[in-house]
Protein backbone atom coordinates (compact mmCIF):
# COMPACT_ATOMS: atom_id res chain seq x y z
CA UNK A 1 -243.56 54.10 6.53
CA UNK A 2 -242.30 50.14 7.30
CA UNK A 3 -241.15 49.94 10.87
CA UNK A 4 -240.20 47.02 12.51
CA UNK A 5 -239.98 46.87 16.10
CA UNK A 6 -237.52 44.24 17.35
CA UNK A 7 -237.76 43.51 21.08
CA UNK A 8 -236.94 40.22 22.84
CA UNK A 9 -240.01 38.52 24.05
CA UNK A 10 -241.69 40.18 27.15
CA UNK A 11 -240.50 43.43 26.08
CA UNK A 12 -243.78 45.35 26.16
CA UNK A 13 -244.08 45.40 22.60
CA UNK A 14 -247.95 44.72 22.89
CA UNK A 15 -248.67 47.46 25.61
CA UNK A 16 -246.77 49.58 23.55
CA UNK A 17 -249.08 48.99 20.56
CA UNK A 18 -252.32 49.52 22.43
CA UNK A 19 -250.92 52.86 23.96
CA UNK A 20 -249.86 53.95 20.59
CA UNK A 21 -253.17 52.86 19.01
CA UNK A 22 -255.22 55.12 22.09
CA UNK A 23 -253.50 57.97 21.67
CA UNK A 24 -254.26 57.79 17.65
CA UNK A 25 -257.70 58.18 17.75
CA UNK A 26 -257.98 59.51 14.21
CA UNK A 27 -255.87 56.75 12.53
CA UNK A 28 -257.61 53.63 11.07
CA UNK A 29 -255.74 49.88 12.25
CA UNK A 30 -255.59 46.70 11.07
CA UNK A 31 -254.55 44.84 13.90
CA UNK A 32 -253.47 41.00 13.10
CA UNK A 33 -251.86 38.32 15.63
CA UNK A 34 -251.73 35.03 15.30
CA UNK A 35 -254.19 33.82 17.93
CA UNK A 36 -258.03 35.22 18.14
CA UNK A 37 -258.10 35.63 21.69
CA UNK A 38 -255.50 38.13 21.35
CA UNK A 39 -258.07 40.25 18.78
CA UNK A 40 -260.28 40.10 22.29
CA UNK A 41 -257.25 41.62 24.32
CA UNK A 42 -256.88 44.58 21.60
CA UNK A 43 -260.89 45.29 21.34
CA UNK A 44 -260.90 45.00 25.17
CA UNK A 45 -257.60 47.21 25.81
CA UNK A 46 -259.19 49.63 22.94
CA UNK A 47 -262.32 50.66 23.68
CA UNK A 48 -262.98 53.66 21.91
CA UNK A 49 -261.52 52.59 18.90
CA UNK A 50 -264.36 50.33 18.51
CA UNK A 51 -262.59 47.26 16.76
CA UNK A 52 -264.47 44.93 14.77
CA UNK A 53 -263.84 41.51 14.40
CA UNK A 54 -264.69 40.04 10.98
CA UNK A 55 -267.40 37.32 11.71
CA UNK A 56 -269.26 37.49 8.55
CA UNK A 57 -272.29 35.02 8.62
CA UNK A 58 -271.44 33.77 4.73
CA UNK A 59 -267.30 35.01 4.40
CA UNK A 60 -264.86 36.09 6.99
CA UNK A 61 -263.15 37.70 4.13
CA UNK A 62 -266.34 39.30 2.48
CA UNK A 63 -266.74 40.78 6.09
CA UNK A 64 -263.38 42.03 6.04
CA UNK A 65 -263.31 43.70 2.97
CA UNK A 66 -266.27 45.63 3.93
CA UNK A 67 -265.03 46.59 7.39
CA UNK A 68 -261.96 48.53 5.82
CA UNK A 69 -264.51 49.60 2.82
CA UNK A 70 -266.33 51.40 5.65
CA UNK A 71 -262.47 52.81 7.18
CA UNK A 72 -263.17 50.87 10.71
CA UNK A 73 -260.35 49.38 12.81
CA UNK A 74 -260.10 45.86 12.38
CA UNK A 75 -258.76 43.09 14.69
CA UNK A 76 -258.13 39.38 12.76
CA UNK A 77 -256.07 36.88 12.65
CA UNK A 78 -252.86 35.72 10.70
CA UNK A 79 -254.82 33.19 8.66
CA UNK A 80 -257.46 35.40 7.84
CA UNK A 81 -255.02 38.31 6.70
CA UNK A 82 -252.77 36.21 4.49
CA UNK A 83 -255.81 34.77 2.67
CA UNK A 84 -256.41 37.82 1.30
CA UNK A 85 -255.92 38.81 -2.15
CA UNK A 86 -256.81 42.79 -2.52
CA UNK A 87 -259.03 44.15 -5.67
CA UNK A 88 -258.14 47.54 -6.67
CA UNK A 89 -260.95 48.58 -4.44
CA UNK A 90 -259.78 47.32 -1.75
CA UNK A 91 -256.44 49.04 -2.56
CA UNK A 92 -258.30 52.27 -2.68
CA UNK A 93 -259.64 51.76 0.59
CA UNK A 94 -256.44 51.50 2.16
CA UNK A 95 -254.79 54.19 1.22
CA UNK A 96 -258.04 56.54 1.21
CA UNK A 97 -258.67 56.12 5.00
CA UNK A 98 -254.60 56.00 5.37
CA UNK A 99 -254.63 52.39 7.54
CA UNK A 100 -251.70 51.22 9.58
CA UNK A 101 -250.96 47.72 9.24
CA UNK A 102 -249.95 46.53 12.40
CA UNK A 103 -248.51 42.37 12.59
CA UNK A 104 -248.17 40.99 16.39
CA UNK A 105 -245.04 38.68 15.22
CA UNK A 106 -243.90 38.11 11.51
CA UNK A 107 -246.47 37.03 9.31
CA UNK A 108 -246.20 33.61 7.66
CA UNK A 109 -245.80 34.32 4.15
CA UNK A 110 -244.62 31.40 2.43
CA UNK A 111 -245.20 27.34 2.68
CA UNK A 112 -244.98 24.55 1.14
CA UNK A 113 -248.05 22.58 -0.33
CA UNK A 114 -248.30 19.16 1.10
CA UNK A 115 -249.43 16.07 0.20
CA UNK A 116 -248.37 16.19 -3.53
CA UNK A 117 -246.03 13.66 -4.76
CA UNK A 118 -243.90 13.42 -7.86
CA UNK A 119 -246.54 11.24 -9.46
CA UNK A 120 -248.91 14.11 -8.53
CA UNK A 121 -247.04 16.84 -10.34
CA UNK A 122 -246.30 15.12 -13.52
CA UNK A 123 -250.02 14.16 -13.63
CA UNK A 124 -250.39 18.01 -12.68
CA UNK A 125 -247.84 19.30 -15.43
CA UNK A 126 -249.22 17.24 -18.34
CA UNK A 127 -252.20 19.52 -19.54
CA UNK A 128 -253.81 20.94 -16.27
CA UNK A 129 -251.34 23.30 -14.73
CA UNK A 130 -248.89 26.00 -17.31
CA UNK A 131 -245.68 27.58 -15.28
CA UNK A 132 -244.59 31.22 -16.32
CA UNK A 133 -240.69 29.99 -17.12
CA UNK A 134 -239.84 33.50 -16.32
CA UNK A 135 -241.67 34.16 -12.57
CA UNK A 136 -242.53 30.60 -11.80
CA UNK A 137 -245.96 31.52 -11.16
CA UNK A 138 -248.53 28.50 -11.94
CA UNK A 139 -251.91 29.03 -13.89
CA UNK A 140 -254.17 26.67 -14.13
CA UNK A 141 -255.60 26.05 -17.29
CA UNK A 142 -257.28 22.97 -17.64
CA UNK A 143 -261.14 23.31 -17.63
CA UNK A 144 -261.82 20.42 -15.47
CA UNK A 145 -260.51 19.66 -12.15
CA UNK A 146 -260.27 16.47 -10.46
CA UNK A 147 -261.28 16.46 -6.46
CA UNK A 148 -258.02 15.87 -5.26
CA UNK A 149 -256.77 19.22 -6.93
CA UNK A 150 -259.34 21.63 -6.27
CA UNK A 151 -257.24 23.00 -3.42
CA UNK A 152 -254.65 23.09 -5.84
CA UNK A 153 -257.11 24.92 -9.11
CA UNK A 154 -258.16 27.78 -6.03
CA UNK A 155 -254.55 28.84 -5.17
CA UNK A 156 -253.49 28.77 -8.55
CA UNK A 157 -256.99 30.93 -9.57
CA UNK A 158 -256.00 32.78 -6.48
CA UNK A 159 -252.34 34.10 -7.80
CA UNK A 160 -250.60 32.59 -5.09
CA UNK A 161 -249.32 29.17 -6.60
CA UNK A 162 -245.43 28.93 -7.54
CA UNK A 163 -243.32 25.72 -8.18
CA UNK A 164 -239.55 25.79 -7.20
CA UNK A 165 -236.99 23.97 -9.18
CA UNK A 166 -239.75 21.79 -11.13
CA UNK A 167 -240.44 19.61 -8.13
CA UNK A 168 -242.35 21.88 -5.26
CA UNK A 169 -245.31 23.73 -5.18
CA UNK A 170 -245.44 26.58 -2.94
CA UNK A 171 -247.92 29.12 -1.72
CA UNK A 172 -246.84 32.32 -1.41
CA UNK A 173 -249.15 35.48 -0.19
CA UNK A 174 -249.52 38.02 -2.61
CA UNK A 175 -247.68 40.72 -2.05
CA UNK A 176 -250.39 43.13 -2.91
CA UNK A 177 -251.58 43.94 0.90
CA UNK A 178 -248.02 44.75 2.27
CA UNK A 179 -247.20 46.89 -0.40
CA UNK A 180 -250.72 48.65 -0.54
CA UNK A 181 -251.18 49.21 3.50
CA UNK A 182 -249.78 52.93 3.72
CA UNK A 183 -247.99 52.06 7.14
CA UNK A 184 -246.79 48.56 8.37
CA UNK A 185 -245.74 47.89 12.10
CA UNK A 186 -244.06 44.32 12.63
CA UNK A 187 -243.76 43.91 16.46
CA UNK A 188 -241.50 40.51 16.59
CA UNK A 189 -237.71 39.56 17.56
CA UNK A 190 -235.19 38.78 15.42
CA UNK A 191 -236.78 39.52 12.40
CA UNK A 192 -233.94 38.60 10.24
CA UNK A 193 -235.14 34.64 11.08
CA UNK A 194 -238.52 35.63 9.50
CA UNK A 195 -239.41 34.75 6.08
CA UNK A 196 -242.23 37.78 5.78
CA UNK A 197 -238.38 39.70 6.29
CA UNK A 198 -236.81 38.40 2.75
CA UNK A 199 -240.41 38.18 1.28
CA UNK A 200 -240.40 42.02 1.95
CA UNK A 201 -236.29 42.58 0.42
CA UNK A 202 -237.43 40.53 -2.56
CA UNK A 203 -239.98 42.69 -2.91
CA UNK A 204 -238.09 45.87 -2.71
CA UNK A 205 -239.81 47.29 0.67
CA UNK A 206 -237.49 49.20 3.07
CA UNK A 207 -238.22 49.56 6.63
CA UNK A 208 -236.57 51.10 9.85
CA UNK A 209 -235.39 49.49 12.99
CA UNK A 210 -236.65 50.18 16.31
CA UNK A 211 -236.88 48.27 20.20
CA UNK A 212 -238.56 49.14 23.49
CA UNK A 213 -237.22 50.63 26.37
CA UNK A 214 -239.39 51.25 29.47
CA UNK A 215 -242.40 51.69 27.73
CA UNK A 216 -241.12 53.63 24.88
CA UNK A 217 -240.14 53.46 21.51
CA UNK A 218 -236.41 54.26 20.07
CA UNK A 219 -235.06 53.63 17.00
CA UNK A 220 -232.19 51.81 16.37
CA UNK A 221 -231.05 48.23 17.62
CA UNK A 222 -231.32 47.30 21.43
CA UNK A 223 -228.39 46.10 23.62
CA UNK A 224 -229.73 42.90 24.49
CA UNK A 225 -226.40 42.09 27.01
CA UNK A 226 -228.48 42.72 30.12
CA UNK A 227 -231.15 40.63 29.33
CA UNK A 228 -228.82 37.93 27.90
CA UNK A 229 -226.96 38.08 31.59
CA UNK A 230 -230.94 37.48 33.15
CA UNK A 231 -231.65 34.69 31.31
CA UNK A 232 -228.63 32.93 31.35
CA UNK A 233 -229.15 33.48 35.40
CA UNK A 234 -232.52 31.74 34.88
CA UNK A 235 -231.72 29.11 32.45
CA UNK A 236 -230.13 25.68 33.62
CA UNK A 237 -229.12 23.63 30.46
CA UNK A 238 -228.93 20.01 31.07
CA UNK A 239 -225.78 18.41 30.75
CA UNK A 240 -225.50 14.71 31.04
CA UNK A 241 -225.72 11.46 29.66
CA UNK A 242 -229.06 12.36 28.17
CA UNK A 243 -227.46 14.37 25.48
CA UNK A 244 -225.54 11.79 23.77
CA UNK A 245 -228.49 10.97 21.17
CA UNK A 246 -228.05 14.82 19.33
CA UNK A 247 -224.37 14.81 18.84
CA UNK A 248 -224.24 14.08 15.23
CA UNK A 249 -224.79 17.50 13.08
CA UNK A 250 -227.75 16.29 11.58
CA UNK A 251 -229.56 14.36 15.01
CA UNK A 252 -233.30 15.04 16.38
CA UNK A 253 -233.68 17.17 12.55
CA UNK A 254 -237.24 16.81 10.95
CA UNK A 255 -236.38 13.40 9.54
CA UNK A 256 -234.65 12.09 12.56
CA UNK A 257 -238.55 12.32 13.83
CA UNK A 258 -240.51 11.24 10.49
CA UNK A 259 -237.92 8.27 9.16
CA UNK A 260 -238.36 4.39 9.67
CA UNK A 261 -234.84 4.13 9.85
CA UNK A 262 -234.20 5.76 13.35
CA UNK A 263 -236.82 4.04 14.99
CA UNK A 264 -235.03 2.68 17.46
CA UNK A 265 -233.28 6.28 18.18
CA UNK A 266 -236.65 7.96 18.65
CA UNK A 267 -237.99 5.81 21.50
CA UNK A 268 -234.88 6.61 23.11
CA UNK A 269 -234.79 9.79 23.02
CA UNK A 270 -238.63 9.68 24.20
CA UNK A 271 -237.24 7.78 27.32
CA UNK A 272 -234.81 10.14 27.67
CA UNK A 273 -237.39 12.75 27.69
CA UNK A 274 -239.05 11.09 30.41
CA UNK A 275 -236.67 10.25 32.81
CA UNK A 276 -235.28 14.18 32.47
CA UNK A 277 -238.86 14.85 33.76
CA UNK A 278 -239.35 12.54 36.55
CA UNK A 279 -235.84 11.57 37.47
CA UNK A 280 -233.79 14.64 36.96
CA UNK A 281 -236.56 17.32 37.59
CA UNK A 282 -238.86 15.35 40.02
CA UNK A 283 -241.51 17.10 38.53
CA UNK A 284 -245.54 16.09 37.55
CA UNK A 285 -246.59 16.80 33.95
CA UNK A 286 -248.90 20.29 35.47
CA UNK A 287 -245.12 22.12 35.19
CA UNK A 288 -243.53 20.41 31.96
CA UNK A 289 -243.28 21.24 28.13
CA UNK A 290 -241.57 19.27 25.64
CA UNK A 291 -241.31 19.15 21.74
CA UNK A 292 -240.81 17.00 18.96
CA UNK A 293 -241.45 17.24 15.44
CA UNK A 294 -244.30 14.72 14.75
CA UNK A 295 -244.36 12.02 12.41
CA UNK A 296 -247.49 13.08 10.77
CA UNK A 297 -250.64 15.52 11.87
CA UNK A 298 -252.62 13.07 14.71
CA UNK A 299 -249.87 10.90 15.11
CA UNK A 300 -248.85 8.84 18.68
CA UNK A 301 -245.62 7.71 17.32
CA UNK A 302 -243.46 10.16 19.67
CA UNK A 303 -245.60 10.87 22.54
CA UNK A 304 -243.98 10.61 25.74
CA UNK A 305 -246.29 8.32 28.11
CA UNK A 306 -247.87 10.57 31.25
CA UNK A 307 -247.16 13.80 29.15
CA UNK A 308 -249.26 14.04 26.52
CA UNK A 309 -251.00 17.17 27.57
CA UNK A 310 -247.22 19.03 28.18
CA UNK A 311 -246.59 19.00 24.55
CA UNK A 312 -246.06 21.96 22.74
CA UNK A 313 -245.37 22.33 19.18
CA UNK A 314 -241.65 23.47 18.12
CA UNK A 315 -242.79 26.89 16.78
CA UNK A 316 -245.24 28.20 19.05
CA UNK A 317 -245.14 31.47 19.98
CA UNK A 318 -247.19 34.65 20.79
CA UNK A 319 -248.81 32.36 23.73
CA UNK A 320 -249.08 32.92 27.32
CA UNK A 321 -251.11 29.71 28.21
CA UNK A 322 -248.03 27.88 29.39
CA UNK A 323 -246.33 30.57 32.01
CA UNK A 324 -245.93 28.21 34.64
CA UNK A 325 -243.76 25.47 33.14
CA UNK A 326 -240.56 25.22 34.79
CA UNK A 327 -239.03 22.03 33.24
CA UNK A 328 -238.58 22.09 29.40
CA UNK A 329 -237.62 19.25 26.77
CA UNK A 330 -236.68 20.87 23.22
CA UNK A 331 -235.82 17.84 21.26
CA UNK A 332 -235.66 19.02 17.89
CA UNK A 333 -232.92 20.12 15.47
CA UNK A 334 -234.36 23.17 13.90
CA UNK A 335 -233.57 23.65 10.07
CA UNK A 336 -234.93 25.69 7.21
CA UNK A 337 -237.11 24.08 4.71
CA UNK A 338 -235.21 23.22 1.98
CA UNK A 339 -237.57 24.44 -0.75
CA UNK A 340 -238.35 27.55 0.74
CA UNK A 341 -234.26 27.80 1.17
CA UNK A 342 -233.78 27.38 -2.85
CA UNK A 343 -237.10 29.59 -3.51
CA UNK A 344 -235.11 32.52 -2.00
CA UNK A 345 -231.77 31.84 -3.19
CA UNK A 346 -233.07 31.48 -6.61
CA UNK A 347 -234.46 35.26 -5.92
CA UNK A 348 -230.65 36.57 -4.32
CA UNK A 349 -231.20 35.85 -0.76
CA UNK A 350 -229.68 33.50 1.85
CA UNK A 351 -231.22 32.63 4.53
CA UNK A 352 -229.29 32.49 7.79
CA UNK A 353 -230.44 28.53 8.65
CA UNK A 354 -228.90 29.31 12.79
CA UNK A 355 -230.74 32.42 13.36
CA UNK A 356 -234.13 30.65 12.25
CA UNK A 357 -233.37 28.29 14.51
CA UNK A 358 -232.49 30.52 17.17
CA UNK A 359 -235.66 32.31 16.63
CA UNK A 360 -237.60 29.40 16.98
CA UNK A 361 -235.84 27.61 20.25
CA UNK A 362 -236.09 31.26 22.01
CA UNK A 363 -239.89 31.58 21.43
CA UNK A 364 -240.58 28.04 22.53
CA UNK A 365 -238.91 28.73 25.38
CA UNK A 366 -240.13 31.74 26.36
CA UNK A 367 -243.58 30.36 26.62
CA UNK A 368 -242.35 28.41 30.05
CA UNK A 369 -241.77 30.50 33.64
CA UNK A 370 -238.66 32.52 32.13
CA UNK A 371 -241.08 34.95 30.59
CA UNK A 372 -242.57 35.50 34.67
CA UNK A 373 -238.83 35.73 35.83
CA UNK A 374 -238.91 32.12 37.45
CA UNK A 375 -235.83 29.66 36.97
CA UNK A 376 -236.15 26.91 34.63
CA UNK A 377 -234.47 23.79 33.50
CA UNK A 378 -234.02 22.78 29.90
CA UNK A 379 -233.13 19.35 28.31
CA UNK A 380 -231.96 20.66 24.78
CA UNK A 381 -230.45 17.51 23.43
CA UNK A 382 -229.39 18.38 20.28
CA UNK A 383 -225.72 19.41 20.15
CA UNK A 384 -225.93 21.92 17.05
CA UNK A 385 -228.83 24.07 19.32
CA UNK A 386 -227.21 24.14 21.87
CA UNK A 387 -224.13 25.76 20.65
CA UNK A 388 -226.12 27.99 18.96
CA UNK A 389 -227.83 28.61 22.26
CA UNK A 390 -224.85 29.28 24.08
CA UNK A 391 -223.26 31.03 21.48
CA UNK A 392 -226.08 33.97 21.67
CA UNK A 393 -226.19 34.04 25.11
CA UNK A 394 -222.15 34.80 25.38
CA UNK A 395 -221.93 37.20 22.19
């Protein structure tokens, strides 16, 4: 059985898992979140389930394999999980000591491969790579490889390499381990946002619904208006003369942040940033977070100056290292990726672009003092998220 259980953040869902998992003593877990120290929590909070960590001294994944061969309960990692492409063995292992699958958030399932041009993929398409016209799914049949597509060569060897609409290479998990676990648990909120949730439709797996309510499991969908009313008690958006720089539709997007062209508009809204934080807030860098999307991995471009260690990427989540934060600057415009957008609709299925970004803005800022019940201010300068903000917290 699939079961999904949708909770806001702070909703127990965790504690809930660990009780579950210590009253099950004969049941074999996989236990995957996205952080390690997490795995430490559920080997800590489990003791007599004896979970074991893959650590292998040659393989994490040769470790792994051999854990579950042996029908012990496993806590990993995210990475480490979607990496993995299951041999019938490994199939029969699954389903012979009956494992339960259980995914602390949604599991990234899909993503684009970077640092590929169009130059790339025609040199790519003309003798070393063959696309199935029917699935999309890219072989690689060349029997040389140059260096700067081996990474390439090992996730087409792997199975996982796709191209969407001739001009994007994507790498997709392989299905394989969802649909061979005998019993999947997805602890997350608003799964519909979630790719790993339309990865599983395409796919043809069904699941059931359920939340938590003191403690306890119950199926169905949770009334979320009480908890709506105690954040929007908590919660002080900014409104000012700092928001005029994310009125357009389009404003503080991915490219706003990456493109020469708005150059001038991104120091701005750095500035901005800024004097929210020390003029508006009157606050030292010890209780702020703030987000941009970066102009490239490493990159100083949009750093604002005395708050370089307050930054906190767009999408984090499933954190609790930044609990005391009370002053919060979300500058982004969150959108879908278009590829992955036309990857899906090519396969039936529309994503909902304002409940992705919904998703994303309510994890971020649930990371600050809101999760501990403290009041918080929030400098969300982007008009489109914050009328998506609002428009949750009033529906």
């Amino acid at each position: 059985m699939n079961l999904i259980i949708d909770s806001i953040m702070g909703g127990g869902k965790t504690t809930w898992a660990i009780n579950h998992m210590n009253r099950s003593q004969q049941r074999r877990f996989i236990f995957a979140t996205p952080f390690l120290n997490e795995d430490i929590r559920i080997k800590n909070s489990c003791p007599t389930l004896h979970f074991v960590e893959p650590n292998g001294t040659f393989s994490k994944m040769s470790d792994l394999k051999k854990i579950i061969s042996q029908g012990k309960n496993v806590a990993t990692t995210h990475a480490l999980l979607s990496q993995w492409i299951p041999t019938a063995a490994d199939i029969d292992n699954l389903r012979k000591w009956n494992y339960t699958l259980i995914l602390d958030e949604a599991l990234e399932v899909i993503r684009p491969v970077q640092n590929l041009n169009a130059d790339d993929l025609r040199v790519l398409r003309a003798g070393l790579l063959e696309v199935d016209a029917a699935t999309n799914k890219v072989t690689w049949i060349a029997e040389n490889c140059p260096q700067r597509y081996l990474d390439i060569k090992k996730l087409a060897d792997a199975g996982r390499l796709f191209i969407c609409r001739d001009s994007q290479l994507l790498d997709l998990m392989p299905i394989d381990v969802l649909k061979s676990t005998p019993n999947i648990i997805v602890m997350t909120f608003l799964f519909e946002a979630s790719h790993l949730c339309y990865y599983m439709r395409m796919h043809g797996m069904r699941w059931r619904k359920a939340f938590i309510t003191n403690g306890r499991i119950q199926m169905g969908e949770a009334d979320l208006t009480p908890k709506k009313q105690e954040i929007k008690r908590l919660l002080s958006i900014y409104s000012g003369k700092y928001n005029h720089c994310g009125e357009k539709r389009n404003a503080l997007s991915a490219s706003f942040w990456t493109s020469a062209r708005h150059a001038v508009e991104r120091r701005q809204v750095i500035r901005n940033i800024r004097s929210f934080f020390l003029t508006y807030c009157r606050s030292s860098v010890d209780h702020c977070m703030w987000s941009t999307f970066k102009d490239k991995p490493g990159s100083e471009t949009n750093v604002v100056k005395g708050f370089k260690t307050a930054f906190v990427p767009f999408n984090a989540k499933a954190t609790n290292e930044f609990g005391d934060r009370t002053c919060l600057a979300y500058a982004v415009n969150v959108y879908e990726n278009p590829m992955i957008f036309a990857w899906f609709c090519d396969h039936g299925l529309t994503l909902d672009c304002e409940v992705f970004a919904l998703s994303a803005m309510l994890q971020w800022i649930w990371r600050s003092a809101i999760r501990n019940g403290r009041a918080v201010k929030l400098y969300l300068p982007s008009l489109r998220m914050r009328e998506i903000l609002c428009a949750w917290l009033e529906s």
